[in-house]
Structures are given as structure tokens and as C-alpha cells.
C-alpha atoms as a PDB file:
ATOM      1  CA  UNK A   1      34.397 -15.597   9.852  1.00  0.00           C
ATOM      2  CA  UNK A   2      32.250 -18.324  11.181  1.00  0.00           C
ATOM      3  CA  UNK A   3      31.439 -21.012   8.447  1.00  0.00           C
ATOM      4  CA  UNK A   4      28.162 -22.195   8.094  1.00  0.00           C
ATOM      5  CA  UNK A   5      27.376 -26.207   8.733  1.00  0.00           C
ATOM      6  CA  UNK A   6      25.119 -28.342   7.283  1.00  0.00           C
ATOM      7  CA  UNK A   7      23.857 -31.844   7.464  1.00  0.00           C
ATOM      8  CA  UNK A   8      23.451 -32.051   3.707  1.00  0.00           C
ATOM      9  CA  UNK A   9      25.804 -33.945   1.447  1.00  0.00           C
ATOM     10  CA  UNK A  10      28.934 -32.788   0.247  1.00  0.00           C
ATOM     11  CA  UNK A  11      27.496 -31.751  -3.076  1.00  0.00           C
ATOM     12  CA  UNK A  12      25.200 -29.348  -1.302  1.00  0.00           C
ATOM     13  CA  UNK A  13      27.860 -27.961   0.662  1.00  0.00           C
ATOM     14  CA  UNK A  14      29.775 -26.851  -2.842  1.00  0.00           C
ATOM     15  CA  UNK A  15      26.206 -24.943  -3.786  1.00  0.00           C
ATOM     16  CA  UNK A  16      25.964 -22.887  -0.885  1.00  0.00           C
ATOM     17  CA  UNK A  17      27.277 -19.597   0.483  1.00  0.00           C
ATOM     18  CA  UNK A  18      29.691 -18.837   3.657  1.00  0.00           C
ATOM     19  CA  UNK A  19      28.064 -15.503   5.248  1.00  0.00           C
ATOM     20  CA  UNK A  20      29.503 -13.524   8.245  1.00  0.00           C
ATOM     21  CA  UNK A  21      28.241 -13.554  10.946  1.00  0.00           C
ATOM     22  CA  UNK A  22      25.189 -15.704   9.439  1.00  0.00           C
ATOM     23  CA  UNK A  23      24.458 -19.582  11.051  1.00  0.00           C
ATOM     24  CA  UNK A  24      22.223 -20.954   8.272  1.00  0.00           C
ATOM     25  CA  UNK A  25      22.937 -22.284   4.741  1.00  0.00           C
ATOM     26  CA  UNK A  26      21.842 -19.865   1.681  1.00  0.00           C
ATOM     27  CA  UNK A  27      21.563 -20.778  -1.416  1.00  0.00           C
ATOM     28  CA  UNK A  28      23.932 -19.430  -4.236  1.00  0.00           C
ATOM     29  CA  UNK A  29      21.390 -19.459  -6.650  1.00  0.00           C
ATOM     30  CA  UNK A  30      18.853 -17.350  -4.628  1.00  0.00           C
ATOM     31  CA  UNK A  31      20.446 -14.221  -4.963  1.00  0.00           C
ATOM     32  CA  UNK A  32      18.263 -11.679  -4.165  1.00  0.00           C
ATOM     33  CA  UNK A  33      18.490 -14.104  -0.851  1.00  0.00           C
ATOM     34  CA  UNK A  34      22.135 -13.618  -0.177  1.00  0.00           C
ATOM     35  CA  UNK A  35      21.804  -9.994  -1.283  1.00  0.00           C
ATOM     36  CA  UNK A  36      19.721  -8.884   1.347  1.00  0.00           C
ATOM     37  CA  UNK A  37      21.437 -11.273   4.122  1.00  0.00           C
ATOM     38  CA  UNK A  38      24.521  -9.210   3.046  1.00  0.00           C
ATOM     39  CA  UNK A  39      22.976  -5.935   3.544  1.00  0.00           C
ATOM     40  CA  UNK A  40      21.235  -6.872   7.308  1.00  0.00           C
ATOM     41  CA  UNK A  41      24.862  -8.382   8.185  1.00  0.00           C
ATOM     42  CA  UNK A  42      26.502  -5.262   6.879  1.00  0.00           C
ATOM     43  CA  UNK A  43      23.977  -3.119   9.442  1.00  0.00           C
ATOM     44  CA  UNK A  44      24.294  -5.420  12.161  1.00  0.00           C
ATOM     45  CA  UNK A  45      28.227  -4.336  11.892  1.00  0.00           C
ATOM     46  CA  UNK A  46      27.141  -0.949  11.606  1.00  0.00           C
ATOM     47  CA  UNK A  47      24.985  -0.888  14.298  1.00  0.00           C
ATOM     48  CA  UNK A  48      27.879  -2.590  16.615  1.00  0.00           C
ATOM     49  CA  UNK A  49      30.051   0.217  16.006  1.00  0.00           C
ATOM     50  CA  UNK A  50      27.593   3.402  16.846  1.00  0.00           C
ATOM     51  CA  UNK A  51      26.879   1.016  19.718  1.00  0.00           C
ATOM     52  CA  UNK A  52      30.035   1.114  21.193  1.00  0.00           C
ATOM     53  CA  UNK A  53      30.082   5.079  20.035  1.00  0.00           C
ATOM     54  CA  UNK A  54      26.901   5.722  21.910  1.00  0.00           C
ATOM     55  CA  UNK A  55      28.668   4.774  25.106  1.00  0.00           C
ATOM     56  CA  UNK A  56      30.645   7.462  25.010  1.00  0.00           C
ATOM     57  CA  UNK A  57      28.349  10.309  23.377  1.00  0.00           C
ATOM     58  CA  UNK A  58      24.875  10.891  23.969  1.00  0.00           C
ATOM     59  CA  UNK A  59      24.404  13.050  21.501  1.00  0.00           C
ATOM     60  CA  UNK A  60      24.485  10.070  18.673  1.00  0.00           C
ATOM     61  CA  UNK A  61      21.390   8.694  19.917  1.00  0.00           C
ATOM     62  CA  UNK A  62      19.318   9.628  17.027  1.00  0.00           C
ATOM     63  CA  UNK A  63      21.395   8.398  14.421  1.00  0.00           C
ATOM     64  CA  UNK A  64      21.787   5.528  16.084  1.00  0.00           C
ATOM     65  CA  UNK A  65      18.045   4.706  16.038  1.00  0.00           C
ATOM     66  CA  UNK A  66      17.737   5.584  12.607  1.00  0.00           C
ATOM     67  CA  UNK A  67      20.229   3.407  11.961  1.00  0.00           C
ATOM     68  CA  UNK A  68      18.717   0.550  14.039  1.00  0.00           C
ATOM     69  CA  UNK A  69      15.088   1.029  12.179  1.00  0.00           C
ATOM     70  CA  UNK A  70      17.028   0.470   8.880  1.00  0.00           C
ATOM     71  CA  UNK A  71      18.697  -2.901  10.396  1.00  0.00           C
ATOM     72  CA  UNK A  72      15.378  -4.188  11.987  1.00  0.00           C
ATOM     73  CA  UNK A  73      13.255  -3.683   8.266  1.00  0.00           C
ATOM     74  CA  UNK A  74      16.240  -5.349   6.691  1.00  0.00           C
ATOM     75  CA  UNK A  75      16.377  -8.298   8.583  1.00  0.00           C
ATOM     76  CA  UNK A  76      12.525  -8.750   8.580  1.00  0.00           C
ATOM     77  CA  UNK A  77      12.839  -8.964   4.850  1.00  0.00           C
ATOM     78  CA  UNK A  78      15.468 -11.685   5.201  1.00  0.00           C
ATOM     79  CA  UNK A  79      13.510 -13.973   7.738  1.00  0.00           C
ATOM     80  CA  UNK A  80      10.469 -13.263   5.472  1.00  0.00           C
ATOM     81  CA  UNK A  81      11.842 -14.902   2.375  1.00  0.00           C
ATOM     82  CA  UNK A  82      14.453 -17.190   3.482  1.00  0.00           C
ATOM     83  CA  UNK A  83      11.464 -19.773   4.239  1.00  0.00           C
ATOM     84  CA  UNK A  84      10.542 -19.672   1.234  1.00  0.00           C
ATOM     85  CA  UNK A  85      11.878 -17.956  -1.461  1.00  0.00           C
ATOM     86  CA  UNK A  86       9.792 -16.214  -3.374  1.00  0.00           C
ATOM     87  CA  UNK A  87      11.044 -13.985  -6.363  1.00  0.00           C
ATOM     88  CA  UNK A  88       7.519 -12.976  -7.032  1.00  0.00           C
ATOM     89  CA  UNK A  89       6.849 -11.533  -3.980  1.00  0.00           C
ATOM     90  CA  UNK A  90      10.387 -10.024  -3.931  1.00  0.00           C
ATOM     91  CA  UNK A  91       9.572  -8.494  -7.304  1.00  0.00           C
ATOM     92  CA  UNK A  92       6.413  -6.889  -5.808  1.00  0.00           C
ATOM     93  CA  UNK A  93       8.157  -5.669  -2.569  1.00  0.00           C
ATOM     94  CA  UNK A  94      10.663  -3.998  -4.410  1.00  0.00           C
ATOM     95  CA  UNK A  95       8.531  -2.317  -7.139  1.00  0.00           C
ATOM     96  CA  UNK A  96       5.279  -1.595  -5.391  1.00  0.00           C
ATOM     97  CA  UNK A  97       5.804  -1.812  -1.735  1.00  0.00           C
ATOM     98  CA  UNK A  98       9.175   0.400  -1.693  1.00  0.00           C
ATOM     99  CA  UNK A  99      10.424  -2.498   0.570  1.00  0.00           C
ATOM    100  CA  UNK A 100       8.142  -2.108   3.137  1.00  0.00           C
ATOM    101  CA  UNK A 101       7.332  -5.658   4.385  1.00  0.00           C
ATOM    102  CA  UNK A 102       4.366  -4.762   6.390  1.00  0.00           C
ATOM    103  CA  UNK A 103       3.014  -3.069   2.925  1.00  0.00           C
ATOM    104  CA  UNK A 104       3.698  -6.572   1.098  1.00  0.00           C
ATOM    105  CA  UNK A 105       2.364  -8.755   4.411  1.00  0.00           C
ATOM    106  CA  UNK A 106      -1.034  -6.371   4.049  1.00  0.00           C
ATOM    107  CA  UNK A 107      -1.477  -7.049   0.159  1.00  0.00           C
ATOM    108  CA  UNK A 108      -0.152 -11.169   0.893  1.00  0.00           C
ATOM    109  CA  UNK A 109      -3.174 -11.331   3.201  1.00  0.00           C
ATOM    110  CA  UNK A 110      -6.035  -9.361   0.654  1.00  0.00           C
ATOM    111  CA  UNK A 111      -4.831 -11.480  -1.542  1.00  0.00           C
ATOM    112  CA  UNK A 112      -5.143 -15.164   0.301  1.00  0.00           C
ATOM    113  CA  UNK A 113      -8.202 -13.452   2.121  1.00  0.00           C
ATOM    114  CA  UNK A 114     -10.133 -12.764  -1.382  1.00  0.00           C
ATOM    115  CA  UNK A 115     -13.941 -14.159  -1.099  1.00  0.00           C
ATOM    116  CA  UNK A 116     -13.757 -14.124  -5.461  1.00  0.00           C
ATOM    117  CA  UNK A 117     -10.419 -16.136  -5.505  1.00  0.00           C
ATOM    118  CA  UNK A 118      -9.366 -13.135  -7.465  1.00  0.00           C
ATOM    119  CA  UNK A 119      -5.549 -12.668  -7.108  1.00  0.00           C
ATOM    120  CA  UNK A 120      -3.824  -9.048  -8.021  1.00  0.00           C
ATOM    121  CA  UNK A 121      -0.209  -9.187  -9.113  1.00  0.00           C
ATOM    122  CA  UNK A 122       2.715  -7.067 -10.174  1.00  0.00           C
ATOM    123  CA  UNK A 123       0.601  -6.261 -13.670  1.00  0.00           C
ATOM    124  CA  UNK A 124      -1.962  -4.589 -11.872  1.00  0.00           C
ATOM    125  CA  UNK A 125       0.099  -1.781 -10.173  1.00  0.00           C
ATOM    126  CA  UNK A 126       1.739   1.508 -11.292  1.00  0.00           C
ATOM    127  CA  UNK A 127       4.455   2.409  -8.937  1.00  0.00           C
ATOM    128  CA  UNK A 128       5.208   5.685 -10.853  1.00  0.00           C
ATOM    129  CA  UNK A 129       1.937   6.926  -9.252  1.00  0.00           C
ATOM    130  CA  UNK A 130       2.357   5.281  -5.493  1.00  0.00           C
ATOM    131  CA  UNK A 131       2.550   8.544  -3.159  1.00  0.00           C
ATOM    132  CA  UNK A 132       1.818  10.383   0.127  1.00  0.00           C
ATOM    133  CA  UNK A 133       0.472  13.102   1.229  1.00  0.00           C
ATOM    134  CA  UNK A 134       2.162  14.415   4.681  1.00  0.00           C
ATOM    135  CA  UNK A 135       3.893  17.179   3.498  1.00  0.00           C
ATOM    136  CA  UNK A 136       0.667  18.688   1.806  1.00  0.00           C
ATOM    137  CA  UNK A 137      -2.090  21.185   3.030  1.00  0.00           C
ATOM    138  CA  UNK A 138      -5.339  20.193   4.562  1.00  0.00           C
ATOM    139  CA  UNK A 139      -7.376  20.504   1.211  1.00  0.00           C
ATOM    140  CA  UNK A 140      -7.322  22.637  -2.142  1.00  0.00           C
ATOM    141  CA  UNK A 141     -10.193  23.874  -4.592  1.00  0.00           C
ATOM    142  CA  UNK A 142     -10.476  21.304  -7.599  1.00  0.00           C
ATOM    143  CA  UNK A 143     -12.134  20.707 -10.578  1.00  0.00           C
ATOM    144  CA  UNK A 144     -13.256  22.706 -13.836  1.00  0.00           C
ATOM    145  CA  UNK A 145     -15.040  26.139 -13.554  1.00  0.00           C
ATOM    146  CA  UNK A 146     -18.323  24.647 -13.823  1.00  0.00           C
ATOM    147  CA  UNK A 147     -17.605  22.590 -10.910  1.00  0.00           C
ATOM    148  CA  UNK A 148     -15.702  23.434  -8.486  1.00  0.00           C
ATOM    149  CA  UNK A 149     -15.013  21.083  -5.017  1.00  0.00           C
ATOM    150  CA  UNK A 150     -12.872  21.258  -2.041  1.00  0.00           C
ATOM    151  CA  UNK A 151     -10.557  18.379  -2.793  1.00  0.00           C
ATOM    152  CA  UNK A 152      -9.446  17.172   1.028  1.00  0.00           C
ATOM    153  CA  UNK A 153      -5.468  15.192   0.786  1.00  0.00           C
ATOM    154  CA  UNK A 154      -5.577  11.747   2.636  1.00  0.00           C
ATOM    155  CA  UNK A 155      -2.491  13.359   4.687  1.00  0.00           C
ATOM    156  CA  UNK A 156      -2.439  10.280   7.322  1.00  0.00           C
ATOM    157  CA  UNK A 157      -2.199   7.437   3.881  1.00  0.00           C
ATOM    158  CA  UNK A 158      -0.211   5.711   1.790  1.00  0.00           C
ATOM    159  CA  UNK A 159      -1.201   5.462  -1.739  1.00  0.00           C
ATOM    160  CA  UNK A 160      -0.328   2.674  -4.176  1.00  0.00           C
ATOM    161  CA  UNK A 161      -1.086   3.599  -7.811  1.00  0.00           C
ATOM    162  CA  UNK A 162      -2.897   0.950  -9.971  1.00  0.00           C
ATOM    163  CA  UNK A 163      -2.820   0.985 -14.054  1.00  0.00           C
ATOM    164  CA  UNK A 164      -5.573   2.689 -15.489  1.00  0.00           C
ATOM    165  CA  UNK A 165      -4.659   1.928 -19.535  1.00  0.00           C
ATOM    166  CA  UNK A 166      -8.698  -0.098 -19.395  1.00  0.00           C
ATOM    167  CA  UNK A 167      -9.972   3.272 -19.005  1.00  0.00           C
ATOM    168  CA  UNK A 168      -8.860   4.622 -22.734  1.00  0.00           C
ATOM    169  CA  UNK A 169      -6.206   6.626 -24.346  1.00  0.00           C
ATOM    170  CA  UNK A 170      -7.927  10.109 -22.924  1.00  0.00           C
ATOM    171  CA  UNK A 171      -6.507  11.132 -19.872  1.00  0.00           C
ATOM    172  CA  UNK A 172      -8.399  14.381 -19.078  1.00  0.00           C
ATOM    173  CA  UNK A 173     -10.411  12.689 -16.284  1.00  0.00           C
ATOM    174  CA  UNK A 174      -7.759  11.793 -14.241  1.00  0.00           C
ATOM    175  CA  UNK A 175      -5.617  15.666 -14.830  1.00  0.00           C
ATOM    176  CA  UNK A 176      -5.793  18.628 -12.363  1.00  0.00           C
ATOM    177  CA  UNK A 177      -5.482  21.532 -14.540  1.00  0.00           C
ATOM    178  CA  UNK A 178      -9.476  22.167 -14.072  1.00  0.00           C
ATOM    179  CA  UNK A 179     -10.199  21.046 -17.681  1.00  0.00           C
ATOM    180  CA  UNK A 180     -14.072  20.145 -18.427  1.00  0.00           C
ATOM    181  CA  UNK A 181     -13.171  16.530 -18.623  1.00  0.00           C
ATOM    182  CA  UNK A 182     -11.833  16.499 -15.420  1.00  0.00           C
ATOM    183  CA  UNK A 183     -13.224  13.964 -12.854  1.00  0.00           C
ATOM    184  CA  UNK A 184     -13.970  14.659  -9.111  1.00  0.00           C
ATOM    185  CA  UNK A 185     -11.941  12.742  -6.063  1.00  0.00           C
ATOM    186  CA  UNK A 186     -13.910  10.207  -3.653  1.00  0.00           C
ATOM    187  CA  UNK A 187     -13.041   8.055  -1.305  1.00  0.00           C
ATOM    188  CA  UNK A 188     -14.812   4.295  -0.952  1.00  0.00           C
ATOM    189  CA  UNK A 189     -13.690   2.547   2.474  1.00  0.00           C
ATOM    190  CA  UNK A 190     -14.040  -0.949   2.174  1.00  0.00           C
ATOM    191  CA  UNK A 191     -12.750  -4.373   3.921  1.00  0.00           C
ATOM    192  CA  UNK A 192      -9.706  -5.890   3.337  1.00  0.00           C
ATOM    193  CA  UNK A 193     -11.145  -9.194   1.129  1.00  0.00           C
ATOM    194  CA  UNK A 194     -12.639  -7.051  -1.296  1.00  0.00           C
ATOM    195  CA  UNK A 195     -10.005  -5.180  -2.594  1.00  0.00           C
ATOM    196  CA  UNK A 196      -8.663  -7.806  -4.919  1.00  0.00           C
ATOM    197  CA  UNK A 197     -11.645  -8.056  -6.903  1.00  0.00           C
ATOM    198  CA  UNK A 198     -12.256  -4.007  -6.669  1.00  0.00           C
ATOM    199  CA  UNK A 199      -8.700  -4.295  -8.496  1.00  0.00           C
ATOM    200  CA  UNK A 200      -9.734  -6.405 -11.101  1.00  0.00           C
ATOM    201  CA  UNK A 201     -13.585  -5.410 -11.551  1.00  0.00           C
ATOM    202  CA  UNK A 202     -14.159  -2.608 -10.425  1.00  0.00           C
ATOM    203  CA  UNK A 203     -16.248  -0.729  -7.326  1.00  0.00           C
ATOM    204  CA  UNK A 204     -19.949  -2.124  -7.567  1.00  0.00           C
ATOM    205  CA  UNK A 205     -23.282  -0.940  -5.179  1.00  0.00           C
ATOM    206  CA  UNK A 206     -22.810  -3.107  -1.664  1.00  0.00           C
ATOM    207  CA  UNK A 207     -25.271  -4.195   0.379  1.00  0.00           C
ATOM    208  CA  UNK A 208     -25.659  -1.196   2.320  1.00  0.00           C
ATOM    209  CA  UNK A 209     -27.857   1.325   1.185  1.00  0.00           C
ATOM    210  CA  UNK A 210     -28.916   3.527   3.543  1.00  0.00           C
ATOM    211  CA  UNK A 211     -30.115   6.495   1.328  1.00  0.00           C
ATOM    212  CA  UNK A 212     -31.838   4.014  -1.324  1.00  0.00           C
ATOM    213  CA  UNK A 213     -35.119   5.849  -0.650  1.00  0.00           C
ATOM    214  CA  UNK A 214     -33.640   9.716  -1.630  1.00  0.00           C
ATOM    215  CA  UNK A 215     -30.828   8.639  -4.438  1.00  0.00           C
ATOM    216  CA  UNK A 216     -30.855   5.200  -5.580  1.00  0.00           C
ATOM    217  CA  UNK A 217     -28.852   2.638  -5.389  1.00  0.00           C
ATOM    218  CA  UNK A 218     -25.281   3.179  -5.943  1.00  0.00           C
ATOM    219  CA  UNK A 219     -21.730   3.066  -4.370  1.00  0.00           C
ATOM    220  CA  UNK A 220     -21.142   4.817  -1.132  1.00  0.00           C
ATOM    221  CA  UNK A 221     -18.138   7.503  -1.433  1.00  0.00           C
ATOM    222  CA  UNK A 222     -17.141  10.410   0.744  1.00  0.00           C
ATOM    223  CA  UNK A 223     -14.899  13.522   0.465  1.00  0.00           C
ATOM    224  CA  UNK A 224     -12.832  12.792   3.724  1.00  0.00           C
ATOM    225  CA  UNK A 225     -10.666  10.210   4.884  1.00  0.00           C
ATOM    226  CA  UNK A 226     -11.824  10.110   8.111  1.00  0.00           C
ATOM    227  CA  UNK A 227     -15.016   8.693   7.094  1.00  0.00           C
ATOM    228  CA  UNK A 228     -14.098   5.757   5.038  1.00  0.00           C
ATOM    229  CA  UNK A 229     -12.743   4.090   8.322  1.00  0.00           C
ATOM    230  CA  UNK A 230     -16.294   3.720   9.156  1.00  0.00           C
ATOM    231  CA  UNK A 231     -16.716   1.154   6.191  1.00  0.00           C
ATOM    232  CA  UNK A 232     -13.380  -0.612   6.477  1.00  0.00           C
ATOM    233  CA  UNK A 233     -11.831  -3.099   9.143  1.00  0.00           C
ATOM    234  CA  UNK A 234      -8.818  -3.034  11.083  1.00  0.00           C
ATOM    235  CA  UNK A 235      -5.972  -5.288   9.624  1.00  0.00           C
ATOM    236  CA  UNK A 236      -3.414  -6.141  12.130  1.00  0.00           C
ATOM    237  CA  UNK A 237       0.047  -6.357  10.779  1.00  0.00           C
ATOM    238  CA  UNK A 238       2.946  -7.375  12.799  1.00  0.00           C
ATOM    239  CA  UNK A 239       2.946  -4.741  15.367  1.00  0.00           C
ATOM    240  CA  UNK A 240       0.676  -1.977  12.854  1.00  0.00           C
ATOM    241  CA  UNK A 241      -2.746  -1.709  12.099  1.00  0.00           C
ATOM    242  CA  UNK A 242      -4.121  -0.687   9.020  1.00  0.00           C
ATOM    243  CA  UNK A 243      -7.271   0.186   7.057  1.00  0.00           C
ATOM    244  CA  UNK A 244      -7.592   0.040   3.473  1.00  0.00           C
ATOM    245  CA  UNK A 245      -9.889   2.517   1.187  1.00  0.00           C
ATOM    246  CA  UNK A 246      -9.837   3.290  -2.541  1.00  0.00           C
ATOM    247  CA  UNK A 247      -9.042   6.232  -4.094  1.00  0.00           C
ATOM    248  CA  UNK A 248     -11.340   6.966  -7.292  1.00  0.00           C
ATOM    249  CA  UNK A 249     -12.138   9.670 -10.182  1.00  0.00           C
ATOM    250  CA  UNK A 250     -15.785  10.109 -10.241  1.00  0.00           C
ATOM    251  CA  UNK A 251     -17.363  11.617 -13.328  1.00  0.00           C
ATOM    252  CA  UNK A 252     -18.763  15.097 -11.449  1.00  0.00           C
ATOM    253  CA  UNK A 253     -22.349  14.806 -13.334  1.00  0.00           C
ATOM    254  CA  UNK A 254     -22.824  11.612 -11.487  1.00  0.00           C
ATOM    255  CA  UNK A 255     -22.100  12.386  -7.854  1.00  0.00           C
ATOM    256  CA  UNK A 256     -25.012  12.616  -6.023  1.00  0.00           C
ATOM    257  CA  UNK A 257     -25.654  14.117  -1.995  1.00  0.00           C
ATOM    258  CA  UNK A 258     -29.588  14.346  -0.613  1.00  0.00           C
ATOM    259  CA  UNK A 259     -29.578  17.145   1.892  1.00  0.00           C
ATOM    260  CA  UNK A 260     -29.693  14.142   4.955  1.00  0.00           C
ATOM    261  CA  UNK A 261     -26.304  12.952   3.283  1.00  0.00           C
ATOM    262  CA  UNK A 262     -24.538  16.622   3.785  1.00  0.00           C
ATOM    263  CA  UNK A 263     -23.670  16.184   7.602  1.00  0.00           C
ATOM    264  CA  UNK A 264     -22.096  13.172   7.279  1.00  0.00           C
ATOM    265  CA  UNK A 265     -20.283  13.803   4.099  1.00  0.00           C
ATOM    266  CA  UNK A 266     -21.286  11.103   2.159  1.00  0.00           C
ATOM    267  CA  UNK A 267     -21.665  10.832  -1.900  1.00  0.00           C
ATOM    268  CA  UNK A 268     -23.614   8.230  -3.893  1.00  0.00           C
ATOM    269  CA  UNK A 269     -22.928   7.327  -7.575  1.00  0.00           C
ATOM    270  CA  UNK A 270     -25.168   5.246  -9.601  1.00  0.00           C
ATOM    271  CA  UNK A 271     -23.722   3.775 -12.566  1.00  0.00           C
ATOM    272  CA  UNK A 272     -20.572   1.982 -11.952  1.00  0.00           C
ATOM    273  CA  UNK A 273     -19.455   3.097 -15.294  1.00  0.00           C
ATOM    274  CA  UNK A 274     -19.149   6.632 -14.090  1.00  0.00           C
ATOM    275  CA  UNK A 275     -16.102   5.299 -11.016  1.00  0.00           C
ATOM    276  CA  UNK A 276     -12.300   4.984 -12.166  1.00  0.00           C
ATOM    277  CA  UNK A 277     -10.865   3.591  -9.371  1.00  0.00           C
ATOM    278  CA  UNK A 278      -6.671   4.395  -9.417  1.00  0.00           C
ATOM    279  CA  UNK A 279      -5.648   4.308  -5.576  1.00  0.00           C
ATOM    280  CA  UNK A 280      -5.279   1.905  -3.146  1.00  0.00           C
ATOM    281  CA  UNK A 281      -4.866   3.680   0.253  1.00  0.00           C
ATOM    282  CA  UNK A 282      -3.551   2.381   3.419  1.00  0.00           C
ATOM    283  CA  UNK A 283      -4.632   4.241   6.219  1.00  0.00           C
ATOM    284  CA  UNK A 284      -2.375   3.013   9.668  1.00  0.00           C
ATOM    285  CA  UNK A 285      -4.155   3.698  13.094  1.00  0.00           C
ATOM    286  CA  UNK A 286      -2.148   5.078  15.712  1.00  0.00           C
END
């Protein structure tokens, strides 16, 4: 075991841990701190031994990578939040990002890139309803018999579900049983510094309003995925790149498409009142 030093006095010393295999001084009382030095020692041990095992079998080379990926997202986490702790953002890694540091390093920088000074937080997220969509089909018929839509999965995203109590006790809009209360899916692709204040306010009309003239003036939506990336920025994390759109319930009445809007499948809506916004989406380029 090699003992960790420190210049600090002697009543320091008595407050902090000894970690294998560790050279720095943690804490005792940051113990989601020591928790997850434990675990990235533990696979650093782990990985050793398939190491040595991979010398002398080939055919372990896949586990051993999966193995390694584990170790590497483990100790990013620990160099993350050893300087400094921050339980807050521990809380939010572990309930909303599903540990993914490069998921909590995207929503760090929305947040301290926000134009409105408008800061999201744990409160703001539903975690029951974060998902993905790579196991699923390329699109399937939505929507109540008077309106029926081709409803096209965001297969290449992940999807971070945000609480949607402000919207009332009646949950029909948001259901996919084809009820008549049942809102339409749109997509809104938008840059990264707005999507704290879409969190907390809402989706409102931009700037851009290219089909003013034929349906108003209203937020820009579209059906595909694909699109949205033409309306959002690229947000380098670490070695990943992202995109960022927002997934919304629009009330069916209210979407509007001229016939110059078809080929490019784009959707207006009017009346902000008529957009439930419920997913934040995460779209990584290749």
C-alpha cells in the first residue's frame, strides 16, 4: 500500500484517507469523493490483470476494452470532482446524466453559457423519462384518428426528460394511445445558450422567420432529426461533439406547413401556448 503524504499539519493528516494505489490526499468527509476513487482504483487492478491475460489470449481482447472504457469514464469522474467537490453536480450526474461526464460537462457549459443568466438544476429534470431510441424502427403512424402523422424516432439521440407538472393534472397530450387529446411530436433545433431559458420559459418565435409572409410568425419545428442540426451549433466536448434540440408536444390544430415548407420538412406554430416542450435531445456527430 503506498501512503499518501502531505504538507499539511498533523491534524489534517488524521482527516484524510490512505488509498491504494492513489498519490493525493482525499478527504474523509467527501465521500462520494473516496467512493468513486475506490471504484477507478478497483478497475485499474482489474484492468492489470486482463492485461497480463491478454498476453497470452487474443481472444480476450474485447472484454478487455470494455473493461478499459469502464476504467477511463471512472477515472474522468474522479479528476472531474476532486478539484472541486461538488455534491451538486454529483447529484445531477448521477440522477440525470446516468454518469456520463461528457452529458454533465454539456449541461455545465449551457448552463455558464446562458445569455438570460437562467440556471436549470436537478428540479427541472425527470430522469424516469430520459431515453433512447437505437433499438427502435425508423418511424411509426401517431396520433388520434382525426389526425394521423408519421412520427420519425430521433434513433442517433439521447433524450433527457424534463418535468412537465406546469402543464396541468391532464396528461392526454403527452399519451400515445391515439386519444383526441393527444398532441403531435416536433422537433426545435436550437443553440446551446438557449436551452436554459427554453427550460425554464418555454420555446418562443426567434428571429428567423423565413415563411412570415405564408404562416405568421411562430416557432420553427420539423418532423426529422436531421433537420434540426441546421438550427443548432456544434458543442465540442472533450473528444465528442454534440448538438442539442428539443423535443416538444404540439397541440395538432396548431401546426402549420405552406406548400413551400413541405420539401424541407419544416412546421410553424403560432401561439407559444400551443408547445409543451418535455425533451432535451443530444444529438453526437460522428
Amino acid at each position: 500500500m503506498i501512503e499518501i503524504k502531505s504538507n499539511r499539519e498533523d491534524t489534517q493528516k488524521k482527516l484524510s484517507e490512505q488509498i491504494y494505489h492513489v498519490n493525493q490526499l482525499i478527504e474523509k468527509s467527501n465521500i462520494e469523493v473516496l467512493f468513486y476513487v475506490l471504484m477507478e482504483t478497483k478497475l485499474q487492478e482489474e484492468y492489470r490483470q486482463l492485461q497480463k491475460l491478454k498476453e497470452q489470449q487474443c481472444q480476450l481482447r474485447d472484454l478487455i476494452q470494455t473493461d478499459f472504457t469502464q476504467f477511463k469514464q471512472i477515472s474522468s469522474i474522479r479528476d472531474l470532482f476532486v478539484k472541486p467537490f461538488n455534491k451538486n453536480q454529483i447529484n445531477f450526474l448521477e440522477n440525470v446524466c446516468w454518469c456520463s461526464v461528457d452529458y454533465l460537462n454539456f449541461f455545465i457549459l449551457a448552463n455558464n453559457s446562458s445569455q438570460n443568466k437562467i440556471n436549470f438544476c436537478l428540479d427541472d429534470f425527470d430522469p424516469s423519462h430520459n431515453k433512447n431510441w437505437k433499438q427502435h424502427q425508423e418511424k411509426q403512424q401517431r396520433g388520434p384518428p382525426t389526425y394521423k402523422y408519421d412520427y420519425y424516432y430521433p434513433r442517433q439521440c439521447q433524450g433527457f426528460g424534463l418535468k412537465i407538472d406546469k402543464f396541468g393534472q391532464d396528461k392526454n397530450w403527452i399519451k400515445k394511445d391515439g386519444n383526441q387529446n393527444e398532441w403531435r411530436i416536433l422537433y426545435h433545433g436550437t443553440k446551446h445558450h438557449f436551452v436554459t431559458s427554453i427550460v425554464q420559459t418555454g420555446l418562443k418565435p426567434g428571429p428567423g422567420q423565413s415563411y412570415q409572409n405564408d404562416v405568421g410568425v411562430g416557432v420553427y419545428f420539423s418532423d426529422r432529426i436531421s433537420v434540426t442540426q441546421g438550427y443548432s451549433n456544434e458543442v465540442p466536448i472533450g473528444t465528442r461533439k454534440f448538438r442539442v434540440a428539443i423535443m416538444s408536444r404540439c397541440k395538432p390544430q396548431s401546426v402549420k406547413q405552406s406548400q413551400s415548407m413541405q420539401s424541407s420538412n419544416i412546421f410553424v406554430v403560432n401561439n407559444i401556448q400551443d408547445i409543451r416542450p418535455y425533451r432535451i435531445l443530444l444529438y453526437e456527430q460522428a
